[in-house]
N, C-alpha and C. Protein backbone atom coordinates (compact mmCIF):
# COMPACT_ATOMS: atom_id res chain seq x y z
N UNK A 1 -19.81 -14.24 -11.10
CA UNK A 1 -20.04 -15.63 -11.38
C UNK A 1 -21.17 -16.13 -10.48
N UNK A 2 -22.09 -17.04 -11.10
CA UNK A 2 -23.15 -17.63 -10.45
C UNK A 2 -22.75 -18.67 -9.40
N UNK A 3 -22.75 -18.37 -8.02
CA UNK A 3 -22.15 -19.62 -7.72
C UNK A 3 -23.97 -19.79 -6.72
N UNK A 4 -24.88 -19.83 -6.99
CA UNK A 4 -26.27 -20.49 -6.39
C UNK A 4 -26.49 -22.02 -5.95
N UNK A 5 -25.56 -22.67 -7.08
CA UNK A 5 -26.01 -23.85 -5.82
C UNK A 5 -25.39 -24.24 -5.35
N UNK A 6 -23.65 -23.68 -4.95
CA UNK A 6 -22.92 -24.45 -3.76
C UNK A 6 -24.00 -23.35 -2.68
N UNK A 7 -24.06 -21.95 -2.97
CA UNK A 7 -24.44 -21.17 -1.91
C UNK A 7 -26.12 -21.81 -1.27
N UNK A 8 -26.81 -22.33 -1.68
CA UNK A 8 -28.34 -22.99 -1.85
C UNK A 8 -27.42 -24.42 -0.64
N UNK A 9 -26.82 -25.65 -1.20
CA UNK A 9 -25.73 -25.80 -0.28
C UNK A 9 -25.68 -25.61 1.32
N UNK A 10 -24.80 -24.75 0.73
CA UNK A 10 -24.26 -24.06 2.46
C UNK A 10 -25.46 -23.48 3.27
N UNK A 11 -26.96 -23.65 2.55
CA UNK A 11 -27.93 -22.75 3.61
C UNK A 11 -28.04 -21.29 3.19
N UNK A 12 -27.86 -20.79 2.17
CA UNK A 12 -28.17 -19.45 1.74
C UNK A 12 -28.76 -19.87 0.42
N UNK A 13 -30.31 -19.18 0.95
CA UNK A 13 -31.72 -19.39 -0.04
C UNK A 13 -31.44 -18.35 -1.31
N UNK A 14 -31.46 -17.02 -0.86
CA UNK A 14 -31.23 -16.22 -2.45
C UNK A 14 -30.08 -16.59 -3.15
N UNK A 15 -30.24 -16.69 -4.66
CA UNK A 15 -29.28 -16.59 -5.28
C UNK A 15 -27.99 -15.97 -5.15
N UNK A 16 -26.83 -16.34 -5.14
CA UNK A 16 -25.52 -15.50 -5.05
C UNK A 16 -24.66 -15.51 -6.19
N UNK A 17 -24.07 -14.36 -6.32
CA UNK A 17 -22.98 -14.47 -7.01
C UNK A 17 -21.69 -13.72 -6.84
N UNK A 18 -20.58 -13.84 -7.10
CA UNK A 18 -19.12 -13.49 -6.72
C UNK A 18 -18.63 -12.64 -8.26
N UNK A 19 -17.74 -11.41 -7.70
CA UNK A 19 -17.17 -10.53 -8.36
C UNK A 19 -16.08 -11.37 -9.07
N UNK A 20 -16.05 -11.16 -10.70
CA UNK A 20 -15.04 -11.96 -11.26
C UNK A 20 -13.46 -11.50 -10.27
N UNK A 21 -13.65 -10.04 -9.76
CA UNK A 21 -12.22 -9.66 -9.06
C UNK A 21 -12.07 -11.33 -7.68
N UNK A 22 -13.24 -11.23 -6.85
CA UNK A 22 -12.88 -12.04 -5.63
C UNK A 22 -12.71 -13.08 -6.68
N UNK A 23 -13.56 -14.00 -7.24
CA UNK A 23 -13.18 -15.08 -7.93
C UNK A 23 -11.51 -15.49 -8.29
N UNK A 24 -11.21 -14.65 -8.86
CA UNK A 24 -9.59 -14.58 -9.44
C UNK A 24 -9.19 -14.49 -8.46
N UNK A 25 -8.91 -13.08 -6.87
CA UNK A 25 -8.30 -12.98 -6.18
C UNK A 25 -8.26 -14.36 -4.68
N UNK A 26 -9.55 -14.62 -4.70
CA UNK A 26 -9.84 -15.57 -3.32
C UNK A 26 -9.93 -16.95 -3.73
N UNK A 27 -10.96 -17.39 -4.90
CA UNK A 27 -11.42 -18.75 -4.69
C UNK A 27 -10.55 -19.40 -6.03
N UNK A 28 -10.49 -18.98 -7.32
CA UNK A 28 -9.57 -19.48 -8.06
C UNK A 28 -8.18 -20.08 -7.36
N UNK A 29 -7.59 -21.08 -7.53
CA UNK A 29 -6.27 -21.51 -6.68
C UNK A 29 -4.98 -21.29 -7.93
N UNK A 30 -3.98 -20.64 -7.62
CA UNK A 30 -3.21 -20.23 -8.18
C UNK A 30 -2.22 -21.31 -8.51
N UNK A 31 -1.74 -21.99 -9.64
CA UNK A 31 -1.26 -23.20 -9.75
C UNK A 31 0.23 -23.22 -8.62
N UNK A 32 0.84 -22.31 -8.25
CA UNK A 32 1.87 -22.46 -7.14
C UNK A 32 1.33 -23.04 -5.97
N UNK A 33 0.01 -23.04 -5.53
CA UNK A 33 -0.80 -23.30 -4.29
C UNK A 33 -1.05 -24.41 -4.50
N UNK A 34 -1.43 -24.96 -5.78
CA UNK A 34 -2.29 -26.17 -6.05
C UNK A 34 -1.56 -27.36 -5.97
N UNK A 35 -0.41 -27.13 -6.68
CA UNK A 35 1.03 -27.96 -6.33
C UNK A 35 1.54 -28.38 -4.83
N UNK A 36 1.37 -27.26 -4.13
CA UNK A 36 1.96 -27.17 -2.46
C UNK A 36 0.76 -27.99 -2.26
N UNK A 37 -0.43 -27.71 -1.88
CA UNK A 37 -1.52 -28.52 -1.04
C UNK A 37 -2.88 -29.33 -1.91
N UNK A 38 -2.65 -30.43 -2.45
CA UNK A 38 -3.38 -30.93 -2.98
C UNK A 38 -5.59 -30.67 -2.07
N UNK A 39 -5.62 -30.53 -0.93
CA UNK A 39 -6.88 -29.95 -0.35
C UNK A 39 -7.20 -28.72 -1.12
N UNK A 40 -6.15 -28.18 -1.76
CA UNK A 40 -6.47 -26.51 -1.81
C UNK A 40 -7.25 -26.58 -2.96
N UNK A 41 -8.67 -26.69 -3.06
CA UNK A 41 -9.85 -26.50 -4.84
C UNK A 41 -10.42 -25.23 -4.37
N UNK A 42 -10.59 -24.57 -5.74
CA UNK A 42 -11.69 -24.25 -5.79
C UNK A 42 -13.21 -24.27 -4.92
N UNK A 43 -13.31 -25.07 -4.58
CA UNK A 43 -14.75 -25.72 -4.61
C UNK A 43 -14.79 -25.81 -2.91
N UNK A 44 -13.35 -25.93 -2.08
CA UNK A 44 -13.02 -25.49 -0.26
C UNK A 44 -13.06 -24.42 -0.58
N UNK A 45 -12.57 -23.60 -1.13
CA UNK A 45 -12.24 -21.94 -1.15
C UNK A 45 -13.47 -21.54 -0.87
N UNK A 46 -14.84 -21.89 -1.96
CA UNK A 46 -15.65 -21.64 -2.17
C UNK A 46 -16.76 -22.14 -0.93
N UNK A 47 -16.03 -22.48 -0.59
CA UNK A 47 -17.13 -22.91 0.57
C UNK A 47 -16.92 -22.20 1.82
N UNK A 48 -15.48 -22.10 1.95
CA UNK A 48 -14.91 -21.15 3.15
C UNK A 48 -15.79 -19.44 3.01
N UNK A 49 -15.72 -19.22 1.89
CA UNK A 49 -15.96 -17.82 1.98
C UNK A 49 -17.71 -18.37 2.00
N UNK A 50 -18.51 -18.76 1.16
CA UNK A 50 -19.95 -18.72 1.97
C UNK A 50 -20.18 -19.23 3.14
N UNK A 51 -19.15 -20.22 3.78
CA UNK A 51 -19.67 -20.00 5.45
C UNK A 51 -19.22 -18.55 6.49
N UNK A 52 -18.26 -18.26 5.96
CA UNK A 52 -18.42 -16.65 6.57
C UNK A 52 -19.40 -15.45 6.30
N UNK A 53 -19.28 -15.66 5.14
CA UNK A 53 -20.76 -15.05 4.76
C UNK A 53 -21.98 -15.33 5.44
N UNK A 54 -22.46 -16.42 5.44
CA UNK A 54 -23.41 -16.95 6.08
C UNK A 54 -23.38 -16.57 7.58
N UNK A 55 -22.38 -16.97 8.65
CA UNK A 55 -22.19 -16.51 9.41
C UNK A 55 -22.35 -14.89 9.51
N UNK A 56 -21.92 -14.28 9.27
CA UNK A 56 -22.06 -12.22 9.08
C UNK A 56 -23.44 -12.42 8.74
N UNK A 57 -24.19 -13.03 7.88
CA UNK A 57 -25.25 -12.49 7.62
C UNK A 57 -26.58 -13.14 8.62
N UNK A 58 -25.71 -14.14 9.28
CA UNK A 58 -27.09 -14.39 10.62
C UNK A 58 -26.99 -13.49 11.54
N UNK A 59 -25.95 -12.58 11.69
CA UNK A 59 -25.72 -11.54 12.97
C UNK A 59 -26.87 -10.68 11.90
N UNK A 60 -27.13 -10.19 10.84
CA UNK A 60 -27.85 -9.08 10.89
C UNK A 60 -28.48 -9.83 9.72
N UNK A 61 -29.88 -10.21 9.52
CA UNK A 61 -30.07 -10.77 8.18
C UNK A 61 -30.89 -9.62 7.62
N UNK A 62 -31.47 -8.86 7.95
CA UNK A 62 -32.14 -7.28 7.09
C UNK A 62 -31.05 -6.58 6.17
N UNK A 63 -30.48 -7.04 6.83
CA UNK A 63 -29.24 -5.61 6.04
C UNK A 63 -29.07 -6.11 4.38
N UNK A 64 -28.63 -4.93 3.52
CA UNK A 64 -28.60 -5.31 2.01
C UNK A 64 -27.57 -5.19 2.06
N UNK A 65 -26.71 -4.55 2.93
CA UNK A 65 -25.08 -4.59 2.96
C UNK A 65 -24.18 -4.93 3.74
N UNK A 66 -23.64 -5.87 3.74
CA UNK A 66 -22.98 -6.41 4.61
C UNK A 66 -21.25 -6.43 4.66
N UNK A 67 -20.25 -6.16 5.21
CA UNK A 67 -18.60 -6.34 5.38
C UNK A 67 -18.85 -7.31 6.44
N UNK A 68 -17.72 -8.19 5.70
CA UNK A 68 -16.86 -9.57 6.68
C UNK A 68 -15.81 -10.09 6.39
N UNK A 69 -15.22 -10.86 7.18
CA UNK A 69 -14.30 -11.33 6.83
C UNK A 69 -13.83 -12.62 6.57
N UNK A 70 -12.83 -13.35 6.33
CA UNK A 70 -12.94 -14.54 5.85
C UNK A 70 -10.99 -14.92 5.14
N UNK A 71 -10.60 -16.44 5.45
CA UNK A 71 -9.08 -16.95 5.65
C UNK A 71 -9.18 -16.94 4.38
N UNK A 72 -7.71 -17.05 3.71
CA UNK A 72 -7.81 -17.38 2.44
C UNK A 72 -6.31 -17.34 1.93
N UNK A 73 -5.92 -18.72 1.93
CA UNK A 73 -4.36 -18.93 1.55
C UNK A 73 -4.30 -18.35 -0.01
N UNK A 74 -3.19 -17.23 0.09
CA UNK A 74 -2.88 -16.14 -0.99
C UNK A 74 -1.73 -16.58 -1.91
N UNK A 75 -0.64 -17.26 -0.67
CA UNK A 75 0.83 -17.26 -1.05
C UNK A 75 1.10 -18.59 -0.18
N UNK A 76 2.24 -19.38 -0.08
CA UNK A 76 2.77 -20.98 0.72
C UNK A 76 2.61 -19.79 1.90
N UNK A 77 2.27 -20.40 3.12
CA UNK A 77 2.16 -20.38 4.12
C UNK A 77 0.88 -20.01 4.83
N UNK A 78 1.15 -19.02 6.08
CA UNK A 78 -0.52 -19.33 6.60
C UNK A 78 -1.26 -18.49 6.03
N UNK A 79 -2.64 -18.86 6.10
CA UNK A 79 -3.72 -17.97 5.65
C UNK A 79 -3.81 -16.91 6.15
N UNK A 80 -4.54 -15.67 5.19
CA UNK A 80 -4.92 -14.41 5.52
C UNK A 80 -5.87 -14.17 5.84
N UNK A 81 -6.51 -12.91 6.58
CA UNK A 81 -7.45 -12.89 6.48
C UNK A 81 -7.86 -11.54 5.68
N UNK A 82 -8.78 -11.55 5.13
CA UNK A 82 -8.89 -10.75 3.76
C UNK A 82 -10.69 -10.50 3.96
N UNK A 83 -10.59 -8.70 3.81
CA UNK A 83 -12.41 -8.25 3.87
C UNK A 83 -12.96 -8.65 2.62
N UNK A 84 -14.44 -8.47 2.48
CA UNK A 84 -15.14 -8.62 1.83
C UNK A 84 -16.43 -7.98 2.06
N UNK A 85 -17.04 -7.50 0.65
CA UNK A 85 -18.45 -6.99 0.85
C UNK A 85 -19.86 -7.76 0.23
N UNK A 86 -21.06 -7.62 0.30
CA UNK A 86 -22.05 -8.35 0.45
C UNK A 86 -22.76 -7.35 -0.35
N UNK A 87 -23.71 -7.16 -0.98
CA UNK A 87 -24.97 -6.09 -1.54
C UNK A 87 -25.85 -7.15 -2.16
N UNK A 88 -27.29 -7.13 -1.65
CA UNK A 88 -28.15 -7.70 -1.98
C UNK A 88 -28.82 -6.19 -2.85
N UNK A 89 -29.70 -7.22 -3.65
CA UNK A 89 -30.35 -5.98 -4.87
C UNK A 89 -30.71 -6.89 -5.87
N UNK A 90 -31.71 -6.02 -6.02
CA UNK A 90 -33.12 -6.45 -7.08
C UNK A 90 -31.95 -6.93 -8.23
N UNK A 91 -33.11 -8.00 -9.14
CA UNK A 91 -32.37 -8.55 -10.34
C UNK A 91 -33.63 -8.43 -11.03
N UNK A 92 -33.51 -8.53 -12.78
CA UNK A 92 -34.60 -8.84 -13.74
C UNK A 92 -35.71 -9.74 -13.06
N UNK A 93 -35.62 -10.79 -11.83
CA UNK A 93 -36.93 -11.55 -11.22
C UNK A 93 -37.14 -10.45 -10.34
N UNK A 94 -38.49 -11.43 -9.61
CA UNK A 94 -38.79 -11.25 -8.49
C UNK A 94 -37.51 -11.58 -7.24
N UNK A 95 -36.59 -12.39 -7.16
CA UNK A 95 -35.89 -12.14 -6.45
C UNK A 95 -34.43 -11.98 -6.09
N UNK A 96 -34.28 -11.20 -5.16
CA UNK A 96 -33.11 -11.15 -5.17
C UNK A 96 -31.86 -11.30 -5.37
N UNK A 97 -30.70 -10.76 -5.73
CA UNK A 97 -29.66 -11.50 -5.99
C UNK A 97 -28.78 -11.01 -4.96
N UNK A 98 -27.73 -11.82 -4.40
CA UNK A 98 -26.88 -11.18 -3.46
C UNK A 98 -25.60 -11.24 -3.87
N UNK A 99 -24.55 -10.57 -4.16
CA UNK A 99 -23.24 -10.38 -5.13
C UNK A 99 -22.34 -9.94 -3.93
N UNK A 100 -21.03 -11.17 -3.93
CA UNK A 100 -20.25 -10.53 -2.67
C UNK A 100 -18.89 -10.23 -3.80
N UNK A 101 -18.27 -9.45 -3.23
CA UNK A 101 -17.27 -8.58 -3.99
C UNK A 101 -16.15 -7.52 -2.96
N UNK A 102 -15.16 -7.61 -3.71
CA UNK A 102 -14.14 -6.67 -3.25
C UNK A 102 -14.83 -5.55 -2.59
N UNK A 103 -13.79 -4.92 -1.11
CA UNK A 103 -14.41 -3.68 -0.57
C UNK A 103 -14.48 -2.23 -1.58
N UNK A 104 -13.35 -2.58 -2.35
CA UNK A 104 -13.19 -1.34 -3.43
C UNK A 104 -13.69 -1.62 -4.66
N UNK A 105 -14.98 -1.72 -4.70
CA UNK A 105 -15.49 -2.86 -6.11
C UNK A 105 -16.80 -1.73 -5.77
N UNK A 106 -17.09 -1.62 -6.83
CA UNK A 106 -18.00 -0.76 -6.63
C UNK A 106 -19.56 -1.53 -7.41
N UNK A 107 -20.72 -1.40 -6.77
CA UNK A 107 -21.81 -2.16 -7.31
C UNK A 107 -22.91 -0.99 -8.53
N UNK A 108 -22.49 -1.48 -9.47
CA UNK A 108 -23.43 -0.91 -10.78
C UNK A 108 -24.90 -1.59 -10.76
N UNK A 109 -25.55 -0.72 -9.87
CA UNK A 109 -26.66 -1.05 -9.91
C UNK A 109 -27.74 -0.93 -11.99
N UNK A 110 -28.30 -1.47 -12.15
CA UNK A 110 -29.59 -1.42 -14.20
C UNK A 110 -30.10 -0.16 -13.22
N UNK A 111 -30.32 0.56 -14.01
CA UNK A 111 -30.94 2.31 -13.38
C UNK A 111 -32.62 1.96 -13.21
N UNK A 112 -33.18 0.90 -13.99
CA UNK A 112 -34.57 0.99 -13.51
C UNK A 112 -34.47 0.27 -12.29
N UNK A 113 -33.56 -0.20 -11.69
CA UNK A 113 -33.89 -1.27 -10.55
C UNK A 113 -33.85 -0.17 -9.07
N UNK A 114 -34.47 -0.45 -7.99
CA UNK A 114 -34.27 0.17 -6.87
C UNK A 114 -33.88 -0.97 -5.88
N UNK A 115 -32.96 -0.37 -5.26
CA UNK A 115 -32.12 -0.86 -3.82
C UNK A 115 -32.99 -0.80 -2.69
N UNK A 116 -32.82 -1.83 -2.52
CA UNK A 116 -34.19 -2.12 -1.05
C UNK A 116 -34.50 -3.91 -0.53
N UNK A 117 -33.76 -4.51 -1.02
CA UNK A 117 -33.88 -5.57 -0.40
C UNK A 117 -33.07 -6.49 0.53
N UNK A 118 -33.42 -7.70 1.05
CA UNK A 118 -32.70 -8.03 2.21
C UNK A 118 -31.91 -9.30 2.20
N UNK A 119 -30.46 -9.06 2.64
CA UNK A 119 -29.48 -10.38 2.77
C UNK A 119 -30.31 -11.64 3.46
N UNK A 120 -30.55 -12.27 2.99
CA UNK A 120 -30.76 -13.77 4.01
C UNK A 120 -30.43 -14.87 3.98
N UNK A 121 -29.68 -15.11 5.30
CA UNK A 121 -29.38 -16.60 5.66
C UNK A 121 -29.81 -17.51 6.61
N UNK A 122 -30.01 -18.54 6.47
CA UNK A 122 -30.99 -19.59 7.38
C UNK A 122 -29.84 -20.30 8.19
């Protein structure tokens, strides 16, 4: 899922987008949650996980691959904390797209494209 302009937002210039898996698993709010804590949207979720992101990716901004971590109320009570992965990589433009996704999610790179570009956050 395109989420570019909360991520544009939060201070991350390349385009981003999220694995329909994290979507469903992290930022979607599960109507049992939504009931318990009226704060709990979408749209906090979504913001929680690109400021961790953001954060991980000012410790190293070259890297095209990045693991971090990040809270994320699953079930009533306290938050978890739950990994996540990062892969920046060429898209149909000139630039980049950066796709964060499950650690066991594997990235299908278009076969004409080559892997070589860089995470960045301001």
């Amino acid at each position: 899922m395109d989420v570019s302009n909360t991520a544009l937002k939060a201070g991350i210039l390349m385009p981003l987008a999220v694995s329909a898996a994290v979507w469903e698993k992290y930022i979607r709010v599960p109507d049992y949650l939504g009931d318990i804590e009226e704060r709990l949207t979408e749209e906090n979720r979504l913001w929680d996980l690109l400021a961790m992101f953001r954060l991980a990716a000012s410790k190293d901004p070259t890297s095209d691959w990045l693991e971090f971590e990040t809270l994320v109320k699953t079930q009533p009570g306290p938050s978890r904390c739950v990994e996540l992965k990062a892969i920046t990589s060429p898209s149909g433009t000139a630039i980049p797209v950066i796709t964060i996704m499950l650690p066991d999610e594997e990235f299908r790179q278009h076969p004409d494209k080559t892997n070589g570009a860089n995470a960045k956050a301001n």
